[in-house]
PDB file of N, CA and C in Angstrom:
ATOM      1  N   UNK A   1     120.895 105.366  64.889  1.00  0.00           N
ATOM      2  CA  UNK A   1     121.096 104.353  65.897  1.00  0.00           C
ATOM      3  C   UNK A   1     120.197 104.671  67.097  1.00  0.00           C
ATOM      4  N   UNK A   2     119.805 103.941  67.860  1.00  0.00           N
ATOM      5  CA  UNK A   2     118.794 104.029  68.801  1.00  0.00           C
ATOM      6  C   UNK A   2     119.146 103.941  69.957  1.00  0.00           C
ATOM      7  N   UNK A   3     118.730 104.623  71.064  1.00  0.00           N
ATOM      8  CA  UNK A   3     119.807 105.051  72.092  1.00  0.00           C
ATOM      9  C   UNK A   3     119.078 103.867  72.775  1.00  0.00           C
ATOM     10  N   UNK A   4     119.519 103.319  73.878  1.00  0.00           N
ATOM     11  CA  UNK A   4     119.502 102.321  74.704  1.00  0.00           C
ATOM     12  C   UNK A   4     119.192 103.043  76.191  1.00  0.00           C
ATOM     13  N   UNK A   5     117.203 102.850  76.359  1.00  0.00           N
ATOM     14  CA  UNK A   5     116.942 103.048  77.600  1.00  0.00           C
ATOM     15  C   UNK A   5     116.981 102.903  79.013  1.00  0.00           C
ATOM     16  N   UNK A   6     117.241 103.483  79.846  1.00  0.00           N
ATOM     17  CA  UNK A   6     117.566 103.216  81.156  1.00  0.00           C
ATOM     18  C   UNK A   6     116.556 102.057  81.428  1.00  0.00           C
ATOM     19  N   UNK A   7     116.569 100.976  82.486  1.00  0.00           N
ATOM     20  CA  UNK A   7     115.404 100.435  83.104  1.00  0.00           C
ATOM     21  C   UNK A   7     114.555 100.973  83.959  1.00  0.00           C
ATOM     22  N   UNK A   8     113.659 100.405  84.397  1.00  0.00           N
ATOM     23  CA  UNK A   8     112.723 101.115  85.099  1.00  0.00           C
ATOM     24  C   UNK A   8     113.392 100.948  86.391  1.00  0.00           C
ATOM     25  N   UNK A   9     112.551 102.295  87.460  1.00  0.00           N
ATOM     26  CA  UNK A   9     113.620 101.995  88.697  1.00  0.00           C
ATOM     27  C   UNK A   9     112.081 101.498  89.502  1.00  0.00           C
ATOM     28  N   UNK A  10     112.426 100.938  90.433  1.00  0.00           N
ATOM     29  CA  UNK A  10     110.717 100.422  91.446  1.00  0.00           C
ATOM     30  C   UNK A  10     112.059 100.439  92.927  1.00  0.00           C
ATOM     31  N   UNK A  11     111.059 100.788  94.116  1.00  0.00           N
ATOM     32  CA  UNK A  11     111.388 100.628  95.141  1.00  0.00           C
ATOM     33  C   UNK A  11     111.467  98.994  95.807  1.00  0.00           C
ATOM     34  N   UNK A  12     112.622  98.646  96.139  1.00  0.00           N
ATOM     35  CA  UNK A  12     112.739  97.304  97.316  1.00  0.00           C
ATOM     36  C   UNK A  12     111.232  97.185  97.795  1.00  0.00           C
ATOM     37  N   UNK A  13     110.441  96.316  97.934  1.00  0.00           N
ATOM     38  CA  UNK A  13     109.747  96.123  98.619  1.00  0.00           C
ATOM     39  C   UNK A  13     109.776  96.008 100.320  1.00  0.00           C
ATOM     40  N   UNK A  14     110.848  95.393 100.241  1.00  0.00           N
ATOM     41  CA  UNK A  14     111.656  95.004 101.910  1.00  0.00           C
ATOM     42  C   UNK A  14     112.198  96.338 102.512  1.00  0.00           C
ATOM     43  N   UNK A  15     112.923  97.205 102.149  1.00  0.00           N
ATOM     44  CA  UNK A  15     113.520  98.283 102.263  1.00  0.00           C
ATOM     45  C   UNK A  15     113.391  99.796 102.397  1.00  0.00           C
ATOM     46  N   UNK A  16     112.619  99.641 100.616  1.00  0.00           N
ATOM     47  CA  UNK A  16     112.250 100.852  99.818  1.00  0.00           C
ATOM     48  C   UNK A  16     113.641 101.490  99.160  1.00  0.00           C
ATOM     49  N   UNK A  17     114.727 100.865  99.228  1.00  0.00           N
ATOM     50  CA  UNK A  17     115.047 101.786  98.519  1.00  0.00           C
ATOM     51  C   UNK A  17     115.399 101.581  96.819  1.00  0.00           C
ATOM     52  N   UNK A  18     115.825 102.315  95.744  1.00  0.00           N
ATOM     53  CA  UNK A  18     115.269 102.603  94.698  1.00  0.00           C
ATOM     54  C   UNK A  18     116.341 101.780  93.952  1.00  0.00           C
ATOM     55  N   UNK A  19     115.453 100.497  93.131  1.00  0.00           N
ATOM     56  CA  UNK A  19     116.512  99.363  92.466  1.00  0.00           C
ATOM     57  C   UNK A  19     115.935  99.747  91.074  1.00  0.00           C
ATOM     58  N   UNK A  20     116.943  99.095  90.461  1.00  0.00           N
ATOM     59  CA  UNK A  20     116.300  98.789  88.655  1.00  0.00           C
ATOM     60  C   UNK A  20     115.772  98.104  88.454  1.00  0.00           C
ATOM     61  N   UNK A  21     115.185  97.525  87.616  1.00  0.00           N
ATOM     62  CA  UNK A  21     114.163  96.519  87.339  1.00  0.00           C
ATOM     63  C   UNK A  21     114.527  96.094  85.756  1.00  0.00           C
ATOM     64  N   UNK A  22     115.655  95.144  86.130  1.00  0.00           N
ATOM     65  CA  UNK A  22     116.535  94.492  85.335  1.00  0.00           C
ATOM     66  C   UNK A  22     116.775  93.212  84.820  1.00  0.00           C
ATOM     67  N   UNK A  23     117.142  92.948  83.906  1.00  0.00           N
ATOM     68  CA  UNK A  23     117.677  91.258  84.103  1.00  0.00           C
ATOM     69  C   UNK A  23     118.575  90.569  84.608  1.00  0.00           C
ATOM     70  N   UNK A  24     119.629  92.412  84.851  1.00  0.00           N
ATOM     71  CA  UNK A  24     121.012  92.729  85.275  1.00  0.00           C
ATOM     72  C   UNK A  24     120.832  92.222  87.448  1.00  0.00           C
ATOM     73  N   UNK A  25     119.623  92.347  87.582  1.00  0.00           N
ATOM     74  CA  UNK A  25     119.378  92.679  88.971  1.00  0.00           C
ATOM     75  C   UNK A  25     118.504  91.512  89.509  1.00  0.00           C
ATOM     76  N   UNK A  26     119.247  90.315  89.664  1.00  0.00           N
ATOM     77  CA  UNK A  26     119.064  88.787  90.126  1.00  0.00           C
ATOM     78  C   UNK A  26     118.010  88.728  91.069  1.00  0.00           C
ATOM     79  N   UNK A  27     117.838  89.823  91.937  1.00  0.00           N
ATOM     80  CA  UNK A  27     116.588  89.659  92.791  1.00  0.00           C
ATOM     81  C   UNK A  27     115.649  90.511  93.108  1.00  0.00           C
ATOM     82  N   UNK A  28     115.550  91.218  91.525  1.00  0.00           N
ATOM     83  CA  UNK A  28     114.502  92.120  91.412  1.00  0.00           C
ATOM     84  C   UNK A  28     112.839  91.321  91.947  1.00  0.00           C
ATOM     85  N   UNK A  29     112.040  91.901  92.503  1.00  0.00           N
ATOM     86  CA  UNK A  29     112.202  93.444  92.597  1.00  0.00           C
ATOM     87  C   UNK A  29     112.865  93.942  94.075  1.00  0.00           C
ATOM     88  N   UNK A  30     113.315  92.697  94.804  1.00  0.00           N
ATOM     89  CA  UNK A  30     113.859  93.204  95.343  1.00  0.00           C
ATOM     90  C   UNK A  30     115.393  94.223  95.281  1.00  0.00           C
ATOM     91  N   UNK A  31     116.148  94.755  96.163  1.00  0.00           N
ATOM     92  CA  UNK A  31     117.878  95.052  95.986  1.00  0.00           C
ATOM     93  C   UNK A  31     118.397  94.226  96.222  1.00  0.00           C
ATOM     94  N   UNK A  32     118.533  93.403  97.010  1.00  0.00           N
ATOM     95  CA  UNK A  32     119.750  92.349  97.427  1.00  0.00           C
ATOM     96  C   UNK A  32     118.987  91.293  97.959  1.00  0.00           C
ATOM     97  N   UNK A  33     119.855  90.251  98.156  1.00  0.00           N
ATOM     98  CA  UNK A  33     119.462  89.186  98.587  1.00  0.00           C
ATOM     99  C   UNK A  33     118.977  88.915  99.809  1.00  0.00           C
ATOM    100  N   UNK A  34     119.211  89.748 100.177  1.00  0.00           N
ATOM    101  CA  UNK A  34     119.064  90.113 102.309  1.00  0.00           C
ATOM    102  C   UNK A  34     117.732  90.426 102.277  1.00  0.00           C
ATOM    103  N   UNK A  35     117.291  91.116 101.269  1.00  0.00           N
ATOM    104  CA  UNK A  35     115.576  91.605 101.151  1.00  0.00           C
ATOM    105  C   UNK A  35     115.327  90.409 101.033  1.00  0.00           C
ATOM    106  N   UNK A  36     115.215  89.755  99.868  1.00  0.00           N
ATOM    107  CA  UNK A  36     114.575  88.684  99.721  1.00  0.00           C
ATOM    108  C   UNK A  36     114.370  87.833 100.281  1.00  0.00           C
ATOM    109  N   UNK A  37     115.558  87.503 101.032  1.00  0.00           N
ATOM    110  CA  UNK A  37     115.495  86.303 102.090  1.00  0.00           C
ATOM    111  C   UNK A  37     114.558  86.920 103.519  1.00  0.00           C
ATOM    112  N   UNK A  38     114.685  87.818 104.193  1.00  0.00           N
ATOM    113  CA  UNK A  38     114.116  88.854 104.594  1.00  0.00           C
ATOM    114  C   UNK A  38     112.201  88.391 104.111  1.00  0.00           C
ATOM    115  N   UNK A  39     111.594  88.405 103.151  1.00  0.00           N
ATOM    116  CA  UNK A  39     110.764  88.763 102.796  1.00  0.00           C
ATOM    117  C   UNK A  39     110.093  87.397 102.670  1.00  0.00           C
ATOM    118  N   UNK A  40     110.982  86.407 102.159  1.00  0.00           N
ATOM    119  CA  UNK A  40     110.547  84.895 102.313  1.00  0.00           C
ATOM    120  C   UNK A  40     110.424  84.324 104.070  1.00  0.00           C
ATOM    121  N   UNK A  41     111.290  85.091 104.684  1.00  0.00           N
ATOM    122  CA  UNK A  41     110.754  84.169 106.296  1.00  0.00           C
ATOM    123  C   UNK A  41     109.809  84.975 106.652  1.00  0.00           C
ATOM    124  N   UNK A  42     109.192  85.977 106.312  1.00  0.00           N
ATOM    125  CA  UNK A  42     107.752  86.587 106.686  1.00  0.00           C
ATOM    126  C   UNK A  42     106.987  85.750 106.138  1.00  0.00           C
ATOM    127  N   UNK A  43     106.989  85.287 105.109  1.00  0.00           N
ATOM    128  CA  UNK A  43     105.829  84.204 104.686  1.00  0.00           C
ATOM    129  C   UNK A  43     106.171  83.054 105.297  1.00  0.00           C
ATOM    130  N   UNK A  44     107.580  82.407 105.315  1.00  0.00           N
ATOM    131  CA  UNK A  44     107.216  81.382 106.179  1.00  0.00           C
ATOM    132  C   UNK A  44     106.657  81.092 107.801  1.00  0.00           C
ATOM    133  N   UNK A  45     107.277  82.484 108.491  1.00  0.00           N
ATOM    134  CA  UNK A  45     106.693  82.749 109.460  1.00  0.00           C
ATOM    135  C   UNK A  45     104.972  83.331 109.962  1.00  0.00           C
ATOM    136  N   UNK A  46     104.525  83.265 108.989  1.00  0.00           N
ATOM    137  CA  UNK A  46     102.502  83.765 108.715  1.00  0.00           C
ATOM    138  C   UNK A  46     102.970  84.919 109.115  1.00  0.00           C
ATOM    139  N   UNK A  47     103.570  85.418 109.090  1.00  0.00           N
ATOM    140  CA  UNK A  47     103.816  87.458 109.097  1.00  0.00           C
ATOM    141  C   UNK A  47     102.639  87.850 108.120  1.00  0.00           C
ATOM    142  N   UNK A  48     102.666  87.696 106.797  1.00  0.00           N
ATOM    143  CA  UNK A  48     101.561  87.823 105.792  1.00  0.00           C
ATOM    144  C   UNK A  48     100.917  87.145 106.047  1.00  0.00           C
ATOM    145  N   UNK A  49      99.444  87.369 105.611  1.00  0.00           N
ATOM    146  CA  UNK A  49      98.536  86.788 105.510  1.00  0.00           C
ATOM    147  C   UNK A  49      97.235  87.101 104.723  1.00  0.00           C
ATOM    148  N   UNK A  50      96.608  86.331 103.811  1.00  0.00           N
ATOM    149  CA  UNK A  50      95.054  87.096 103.172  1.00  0.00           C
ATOM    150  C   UNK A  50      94.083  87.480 103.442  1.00  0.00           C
ATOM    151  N   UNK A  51      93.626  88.231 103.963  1.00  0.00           N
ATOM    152  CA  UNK A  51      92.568  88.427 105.089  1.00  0.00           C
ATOM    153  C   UNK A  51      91.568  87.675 104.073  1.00  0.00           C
ATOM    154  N   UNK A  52      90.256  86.937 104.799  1.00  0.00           N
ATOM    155  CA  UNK A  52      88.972  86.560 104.430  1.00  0.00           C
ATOM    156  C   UNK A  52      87.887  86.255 105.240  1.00  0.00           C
ATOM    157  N   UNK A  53      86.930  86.773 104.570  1.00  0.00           N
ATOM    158  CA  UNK A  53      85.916  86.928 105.620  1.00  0.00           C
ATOM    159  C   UNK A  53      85.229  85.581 105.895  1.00  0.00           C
ATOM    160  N   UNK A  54      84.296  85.559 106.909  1.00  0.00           N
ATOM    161  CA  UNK A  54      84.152  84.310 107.707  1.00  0.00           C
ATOM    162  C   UNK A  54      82.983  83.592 106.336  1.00  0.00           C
ATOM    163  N   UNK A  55      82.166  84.308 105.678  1.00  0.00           N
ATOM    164  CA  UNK A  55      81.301  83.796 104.868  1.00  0.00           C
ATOM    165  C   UNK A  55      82.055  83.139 103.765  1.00  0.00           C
ATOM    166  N   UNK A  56      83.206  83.671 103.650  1.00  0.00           N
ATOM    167  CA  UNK A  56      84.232  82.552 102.338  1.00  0.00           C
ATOM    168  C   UNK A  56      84.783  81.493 102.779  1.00  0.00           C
ATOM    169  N   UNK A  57      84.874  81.337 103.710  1.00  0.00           N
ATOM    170  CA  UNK A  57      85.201  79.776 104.895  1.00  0.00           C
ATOM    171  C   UNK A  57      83.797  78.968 104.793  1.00  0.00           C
ATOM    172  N   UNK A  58      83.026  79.703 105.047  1.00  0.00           N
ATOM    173  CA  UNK A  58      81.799  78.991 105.521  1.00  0.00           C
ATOM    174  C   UNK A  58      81.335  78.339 104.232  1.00  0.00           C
ATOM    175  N   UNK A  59      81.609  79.360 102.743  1.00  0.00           N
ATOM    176  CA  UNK A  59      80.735  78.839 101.699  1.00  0.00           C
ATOM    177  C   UNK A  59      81.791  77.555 101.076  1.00  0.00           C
ATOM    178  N   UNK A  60      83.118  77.241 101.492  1.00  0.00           N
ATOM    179  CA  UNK A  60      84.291  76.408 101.003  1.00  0.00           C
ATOM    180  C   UNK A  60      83.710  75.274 101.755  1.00  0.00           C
ATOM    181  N   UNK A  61      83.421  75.452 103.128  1.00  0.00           N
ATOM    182  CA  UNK A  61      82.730  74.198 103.954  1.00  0.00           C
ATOM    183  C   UNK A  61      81.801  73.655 103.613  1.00  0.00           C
ATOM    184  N   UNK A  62      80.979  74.415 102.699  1.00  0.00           N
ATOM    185  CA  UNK A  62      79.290  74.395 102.703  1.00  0.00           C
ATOM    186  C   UNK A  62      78.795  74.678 103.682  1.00  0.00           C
ATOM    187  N   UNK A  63      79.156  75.419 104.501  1.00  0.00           N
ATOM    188  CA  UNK A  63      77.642  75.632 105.643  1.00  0.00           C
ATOM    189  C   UNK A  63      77.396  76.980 104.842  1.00  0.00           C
ATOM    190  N   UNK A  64      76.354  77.177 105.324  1.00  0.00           N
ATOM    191  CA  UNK A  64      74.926  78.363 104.854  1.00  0.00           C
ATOM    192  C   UNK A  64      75.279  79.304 105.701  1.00  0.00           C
TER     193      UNK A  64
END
């Protein structure tokens, strides 16, 4: 019979601290829902952002 492996553990992104990475764990990869929600008003708030340099604007515009 085949033993049944632990999941992988990954750190909260929001937090850090150390979740499973489950099917069991609804808001992987975050821990809880507080991260997540947490982590979604940074994006809605432009907290994140992609940095790009001014020549990748310029070549989307077409200027030279």
């Amino acid at each position: 019979m085949a033993e049944k492996s632990k999941p992988a553990q990954v750190a909260c992104p929001q937090c850090g601290r150390v979740t499973p990475w489950a099917p069991a764990n609804a808001y992987r990869p975050f821990c809880s829902e507080r991260c997540r929600t947490i982590d979604l008003g940074q994006w809605a708030s432009e907290s994140y952002r992609i940095p790009a340099t001014e020549s990748e604007w310029d070549q989307a515009e077409g200027k030279d």
